[in-house]
N, C-alpha and C. Protein backbone atom coordinates (compact mmCIF):
# COMPACT_ATOMS: atom_id res chain seq x y z
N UNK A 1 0.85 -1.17 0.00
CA UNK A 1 0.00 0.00 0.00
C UNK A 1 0.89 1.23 0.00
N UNK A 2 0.67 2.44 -0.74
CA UNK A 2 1.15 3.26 -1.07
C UNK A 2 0.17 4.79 -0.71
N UNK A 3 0.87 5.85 0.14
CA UNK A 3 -0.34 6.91 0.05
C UNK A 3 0.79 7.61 -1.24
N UNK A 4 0.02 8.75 -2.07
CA UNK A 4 0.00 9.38 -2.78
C UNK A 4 1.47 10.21 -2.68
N UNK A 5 2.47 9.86 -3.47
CA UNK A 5 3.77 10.42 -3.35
C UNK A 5 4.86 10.09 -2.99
N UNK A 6 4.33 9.11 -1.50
CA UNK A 6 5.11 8.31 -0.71
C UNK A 6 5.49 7.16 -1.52
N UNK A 7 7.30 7.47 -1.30
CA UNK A 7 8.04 5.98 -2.08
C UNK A 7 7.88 4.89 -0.86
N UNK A 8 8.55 3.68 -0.90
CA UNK A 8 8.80 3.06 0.18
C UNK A 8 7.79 1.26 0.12
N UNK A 9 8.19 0.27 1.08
CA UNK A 9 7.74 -0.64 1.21
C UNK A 9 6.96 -0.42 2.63
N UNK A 10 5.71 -1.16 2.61
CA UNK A 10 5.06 -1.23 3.43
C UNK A 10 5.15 -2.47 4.65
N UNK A 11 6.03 -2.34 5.75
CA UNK A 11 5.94 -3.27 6.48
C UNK A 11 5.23 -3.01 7.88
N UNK A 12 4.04 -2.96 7.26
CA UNK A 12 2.86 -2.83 8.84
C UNK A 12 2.69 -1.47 9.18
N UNK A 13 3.29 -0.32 8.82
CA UNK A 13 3.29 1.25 9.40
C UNK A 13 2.39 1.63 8.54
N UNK A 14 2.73 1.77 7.04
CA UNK A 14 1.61 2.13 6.35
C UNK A 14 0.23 1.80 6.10
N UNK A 15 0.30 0.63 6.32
CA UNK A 15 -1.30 0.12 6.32
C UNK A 15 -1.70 -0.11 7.69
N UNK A 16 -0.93 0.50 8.75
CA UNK A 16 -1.42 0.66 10.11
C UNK A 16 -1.60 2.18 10.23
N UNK A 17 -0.80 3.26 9.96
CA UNK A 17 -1.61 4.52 9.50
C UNK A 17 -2.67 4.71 8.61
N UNK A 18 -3.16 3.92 7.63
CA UNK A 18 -3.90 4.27 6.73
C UNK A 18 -5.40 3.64 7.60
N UNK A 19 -5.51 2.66 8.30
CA UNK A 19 -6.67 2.08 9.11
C UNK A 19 -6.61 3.54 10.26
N UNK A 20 -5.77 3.44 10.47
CA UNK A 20 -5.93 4.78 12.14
C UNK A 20 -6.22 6.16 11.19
N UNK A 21 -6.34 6.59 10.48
CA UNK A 21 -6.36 7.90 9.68
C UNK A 21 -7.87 7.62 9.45
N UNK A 22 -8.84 6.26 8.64
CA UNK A 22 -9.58 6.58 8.42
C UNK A 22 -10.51 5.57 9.65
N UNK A 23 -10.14 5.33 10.52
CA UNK A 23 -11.13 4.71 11.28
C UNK A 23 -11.49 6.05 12.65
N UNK A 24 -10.11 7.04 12.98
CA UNK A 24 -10.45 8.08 13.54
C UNK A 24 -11.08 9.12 12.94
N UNK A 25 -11.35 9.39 11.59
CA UNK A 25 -12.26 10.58 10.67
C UNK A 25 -13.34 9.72 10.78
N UNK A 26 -14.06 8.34 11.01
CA UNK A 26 -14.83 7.75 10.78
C UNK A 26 -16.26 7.96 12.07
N UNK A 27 -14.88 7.51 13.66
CA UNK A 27 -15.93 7.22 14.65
C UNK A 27 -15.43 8.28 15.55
N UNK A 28 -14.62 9.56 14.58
CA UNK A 28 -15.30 10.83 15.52
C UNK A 28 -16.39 11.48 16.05
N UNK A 29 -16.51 11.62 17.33
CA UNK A 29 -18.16 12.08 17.70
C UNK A 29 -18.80 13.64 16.83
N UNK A 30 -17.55 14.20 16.10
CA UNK A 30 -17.78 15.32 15.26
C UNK A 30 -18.23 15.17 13.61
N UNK A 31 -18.14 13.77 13.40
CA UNK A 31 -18.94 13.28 11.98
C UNK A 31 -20.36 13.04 12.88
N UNK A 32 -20.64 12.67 13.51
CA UNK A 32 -22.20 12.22 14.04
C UNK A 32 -22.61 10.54 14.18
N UNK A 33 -21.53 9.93 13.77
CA UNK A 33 -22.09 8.82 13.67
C UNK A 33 -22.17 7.90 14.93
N UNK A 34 -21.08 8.13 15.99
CA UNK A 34 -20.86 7.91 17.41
C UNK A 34 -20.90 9.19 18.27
N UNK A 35 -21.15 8.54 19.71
CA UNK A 35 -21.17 9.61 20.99
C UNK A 35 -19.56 8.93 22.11
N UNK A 36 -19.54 9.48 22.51
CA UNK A 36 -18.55 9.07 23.71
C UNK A 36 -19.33 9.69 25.12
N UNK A 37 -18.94 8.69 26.26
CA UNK A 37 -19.58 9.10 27.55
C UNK A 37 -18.39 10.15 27.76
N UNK A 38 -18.99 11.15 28.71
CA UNK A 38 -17.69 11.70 28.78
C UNK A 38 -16.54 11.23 30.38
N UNK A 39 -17.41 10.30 30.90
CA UNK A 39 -17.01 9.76 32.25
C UNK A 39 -15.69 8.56 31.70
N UNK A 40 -15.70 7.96 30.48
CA UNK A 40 -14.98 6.54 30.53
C UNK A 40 -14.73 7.13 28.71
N UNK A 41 -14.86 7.42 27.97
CA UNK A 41 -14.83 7.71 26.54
C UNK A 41 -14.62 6.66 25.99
N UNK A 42 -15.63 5.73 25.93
CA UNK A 42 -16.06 4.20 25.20
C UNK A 42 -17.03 5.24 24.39
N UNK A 43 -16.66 4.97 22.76
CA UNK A 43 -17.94 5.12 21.89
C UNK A 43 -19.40 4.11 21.72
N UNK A 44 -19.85 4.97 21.62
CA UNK A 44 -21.62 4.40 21.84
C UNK A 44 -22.06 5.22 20.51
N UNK A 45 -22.70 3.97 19.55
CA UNK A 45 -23.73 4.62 18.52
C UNK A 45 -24.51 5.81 19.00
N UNK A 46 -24.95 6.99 18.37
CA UNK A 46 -25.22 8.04 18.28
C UNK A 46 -26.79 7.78 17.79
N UNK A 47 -27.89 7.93 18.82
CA UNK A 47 -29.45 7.19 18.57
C UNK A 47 -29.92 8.63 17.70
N UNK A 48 -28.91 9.58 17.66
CA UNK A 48 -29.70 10.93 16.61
C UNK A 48 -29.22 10.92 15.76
N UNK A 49 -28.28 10.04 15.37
CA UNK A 49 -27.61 10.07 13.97
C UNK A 49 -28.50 10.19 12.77
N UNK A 50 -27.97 10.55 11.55
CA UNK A 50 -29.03 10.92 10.57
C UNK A 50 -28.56 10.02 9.17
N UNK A 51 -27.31 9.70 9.66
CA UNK A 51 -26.66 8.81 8.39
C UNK A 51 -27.16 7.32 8.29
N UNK A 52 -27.37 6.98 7.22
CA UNK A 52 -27.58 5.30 6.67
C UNK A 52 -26.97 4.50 7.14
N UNK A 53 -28.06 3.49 7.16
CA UNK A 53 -27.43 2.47 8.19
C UNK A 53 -26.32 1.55 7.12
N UNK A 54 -26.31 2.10 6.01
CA UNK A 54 -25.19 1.39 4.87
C UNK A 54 -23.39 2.29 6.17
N UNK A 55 -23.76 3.12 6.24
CA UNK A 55 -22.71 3.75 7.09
C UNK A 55 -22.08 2.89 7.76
N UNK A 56 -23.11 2.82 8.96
CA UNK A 56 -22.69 2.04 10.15
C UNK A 56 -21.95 0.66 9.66
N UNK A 57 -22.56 -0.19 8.34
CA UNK A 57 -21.56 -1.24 7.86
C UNK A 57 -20.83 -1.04 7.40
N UNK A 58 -20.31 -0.25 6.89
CA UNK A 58 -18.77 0.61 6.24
C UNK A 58 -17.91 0.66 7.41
N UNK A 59 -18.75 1.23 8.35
CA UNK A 59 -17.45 1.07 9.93
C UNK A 59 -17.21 0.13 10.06
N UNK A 60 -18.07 -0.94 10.33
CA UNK A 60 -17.83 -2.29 10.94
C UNK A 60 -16.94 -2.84 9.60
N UNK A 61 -17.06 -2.44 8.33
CA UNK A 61 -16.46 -3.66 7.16
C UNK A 61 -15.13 -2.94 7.59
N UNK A 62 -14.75 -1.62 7.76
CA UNK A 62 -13.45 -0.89 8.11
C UNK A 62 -12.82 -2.03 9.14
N UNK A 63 -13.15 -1.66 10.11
CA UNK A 63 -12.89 -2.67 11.33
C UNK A 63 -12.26 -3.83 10.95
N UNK A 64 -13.21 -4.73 10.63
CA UNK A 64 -13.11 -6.14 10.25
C UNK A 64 -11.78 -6.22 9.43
N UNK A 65 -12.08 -5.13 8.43
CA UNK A 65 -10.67 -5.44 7.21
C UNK A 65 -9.53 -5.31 8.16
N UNK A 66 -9.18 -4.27 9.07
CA UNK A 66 -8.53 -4.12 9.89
C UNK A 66 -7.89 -5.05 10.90
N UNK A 67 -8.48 -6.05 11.06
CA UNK A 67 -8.19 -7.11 12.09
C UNK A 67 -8.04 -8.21 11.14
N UNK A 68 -8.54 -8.75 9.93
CA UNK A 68 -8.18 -9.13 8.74
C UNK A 68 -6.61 -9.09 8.64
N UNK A 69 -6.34 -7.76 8.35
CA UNK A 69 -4.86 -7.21 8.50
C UNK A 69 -4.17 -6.99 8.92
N UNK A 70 -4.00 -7.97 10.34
CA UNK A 70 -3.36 -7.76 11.53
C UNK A 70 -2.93 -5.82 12.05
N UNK A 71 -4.06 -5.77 11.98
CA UNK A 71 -3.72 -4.22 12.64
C UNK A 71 -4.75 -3.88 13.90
N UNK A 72 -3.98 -3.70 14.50
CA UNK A 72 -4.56 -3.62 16.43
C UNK A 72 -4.89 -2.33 15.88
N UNK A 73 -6.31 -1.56 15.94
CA UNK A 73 -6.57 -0.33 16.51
C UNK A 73 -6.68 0.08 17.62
N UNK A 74 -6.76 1.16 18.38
CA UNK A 74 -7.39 1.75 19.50
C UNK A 74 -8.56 2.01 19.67
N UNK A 75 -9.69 1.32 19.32
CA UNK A 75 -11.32 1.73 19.60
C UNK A 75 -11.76 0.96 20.95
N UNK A 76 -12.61 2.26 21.17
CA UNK A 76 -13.03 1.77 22.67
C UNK A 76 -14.71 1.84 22.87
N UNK A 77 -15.02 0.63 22.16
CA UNK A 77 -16.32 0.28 22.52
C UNK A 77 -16.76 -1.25 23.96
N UNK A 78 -17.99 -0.23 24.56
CA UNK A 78 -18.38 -1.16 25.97
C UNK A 78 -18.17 -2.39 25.08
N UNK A 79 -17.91 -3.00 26.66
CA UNK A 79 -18.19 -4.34 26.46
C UNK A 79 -19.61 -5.12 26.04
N UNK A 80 -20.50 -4.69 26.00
CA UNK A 80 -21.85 -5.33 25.34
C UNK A 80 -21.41 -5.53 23.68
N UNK A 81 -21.13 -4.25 22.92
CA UNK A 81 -20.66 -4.81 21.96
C UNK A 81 -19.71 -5.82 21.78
N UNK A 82 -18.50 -6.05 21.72
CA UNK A 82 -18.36 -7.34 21.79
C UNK A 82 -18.84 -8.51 21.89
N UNK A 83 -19.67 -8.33 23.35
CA UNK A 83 -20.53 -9.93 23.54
C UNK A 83 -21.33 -10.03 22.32
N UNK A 84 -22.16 -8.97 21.84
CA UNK A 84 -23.14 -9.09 21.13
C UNK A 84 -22.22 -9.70 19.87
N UNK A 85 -20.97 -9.18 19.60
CA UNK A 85 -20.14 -9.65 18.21
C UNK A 85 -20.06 -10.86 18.55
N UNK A 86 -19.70 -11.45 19.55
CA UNK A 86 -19.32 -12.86 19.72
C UNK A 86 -20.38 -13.75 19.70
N UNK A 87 -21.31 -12.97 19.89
CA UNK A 87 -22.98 -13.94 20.17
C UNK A 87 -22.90 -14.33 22.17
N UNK A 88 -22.08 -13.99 22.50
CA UNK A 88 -22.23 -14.42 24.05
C UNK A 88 -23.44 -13.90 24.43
N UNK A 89 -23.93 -14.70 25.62
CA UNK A 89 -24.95 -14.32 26.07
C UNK A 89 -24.95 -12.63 26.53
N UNK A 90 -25.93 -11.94 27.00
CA UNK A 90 -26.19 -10.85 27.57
C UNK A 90 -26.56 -10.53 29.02
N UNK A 91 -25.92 -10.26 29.85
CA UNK A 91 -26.20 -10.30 31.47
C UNK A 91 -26.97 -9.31 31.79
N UNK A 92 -27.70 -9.25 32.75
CA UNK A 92 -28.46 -7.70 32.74
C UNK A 92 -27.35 -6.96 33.62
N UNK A 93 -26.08 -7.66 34.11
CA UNK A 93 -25.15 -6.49 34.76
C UNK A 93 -24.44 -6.30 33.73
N UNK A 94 -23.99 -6.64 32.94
CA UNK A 94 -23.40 -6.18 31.70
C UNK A 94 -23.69 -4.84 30.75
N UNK A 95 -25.49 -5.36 31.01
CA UNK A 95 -26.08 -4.36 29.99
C UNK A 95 -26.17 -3.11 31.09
N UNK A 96 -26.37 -2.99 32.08
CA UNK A 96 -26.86 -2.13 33.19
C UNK A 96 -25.16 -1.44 33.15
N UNK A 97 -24.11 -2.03 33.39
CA UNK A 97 -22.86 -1.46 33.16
C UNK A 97 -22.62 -0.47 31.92
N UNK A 98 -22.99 -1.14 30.94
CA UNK A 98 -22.83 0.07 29.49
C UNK A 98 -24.00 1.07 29.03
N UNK A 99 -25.51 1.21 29.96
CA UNK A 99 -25.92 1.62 29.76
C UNK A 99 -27.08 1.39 28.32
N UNK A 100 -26.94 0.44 28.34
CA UNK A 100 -27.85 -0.26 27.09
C UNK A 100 -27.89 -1.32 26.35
N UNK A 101 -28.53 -1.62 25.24
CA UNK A 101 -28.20 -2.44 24.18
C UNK A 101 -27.77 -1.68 22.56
């Protein structure tokens, strides 16, 4: 992977900046598509969002490709998501901990 200008071989930096460049323009709380608490700053879907839910799978396909590609991001979503990714069950202290489903 190559950005625009840049010579060079890619061993994990570039296609680990290029996931962190567009996964932070993505699930900034200043695009609208996520909120952050401001007590713990775990992102939480944004229930006033106005964008398509084609969106919200563009994040998640981001993501996915991302871990696909051995690239650790920094996103900090509650733990309910996860369980829910994994299919684990749902505790009501779990859910009562993140504040929802």
């Amino acid at each position: 992977m190559k950005f625009e200008g840049e010579q060079g071989v890619d061993e994990g930096g570039v296609k680990k900046e290029f996931f962190q460049l567009i996964t932070r323009q993505l699930l900034t709380p200043d695009y609208g598509m996520f909120t952050t608490k401001a007590d713990d700053r775990v992102l939480w879907f944004n229930m006033t969002s106005i964008e398509a839910p084609l969106n919200f799978e563009l994040a998640g396909m981001l993501l996915g490709l991302s871990i696909y590609n051995a690239v650790n991001l920094d996103v900090k979503f509650p733990i309910v998501v996860y369980k829910k990714l994994l299919d684990e069950p749902l505790t009501l202290k779990v859910i009562q901990l993140t504040g929802g489903i």
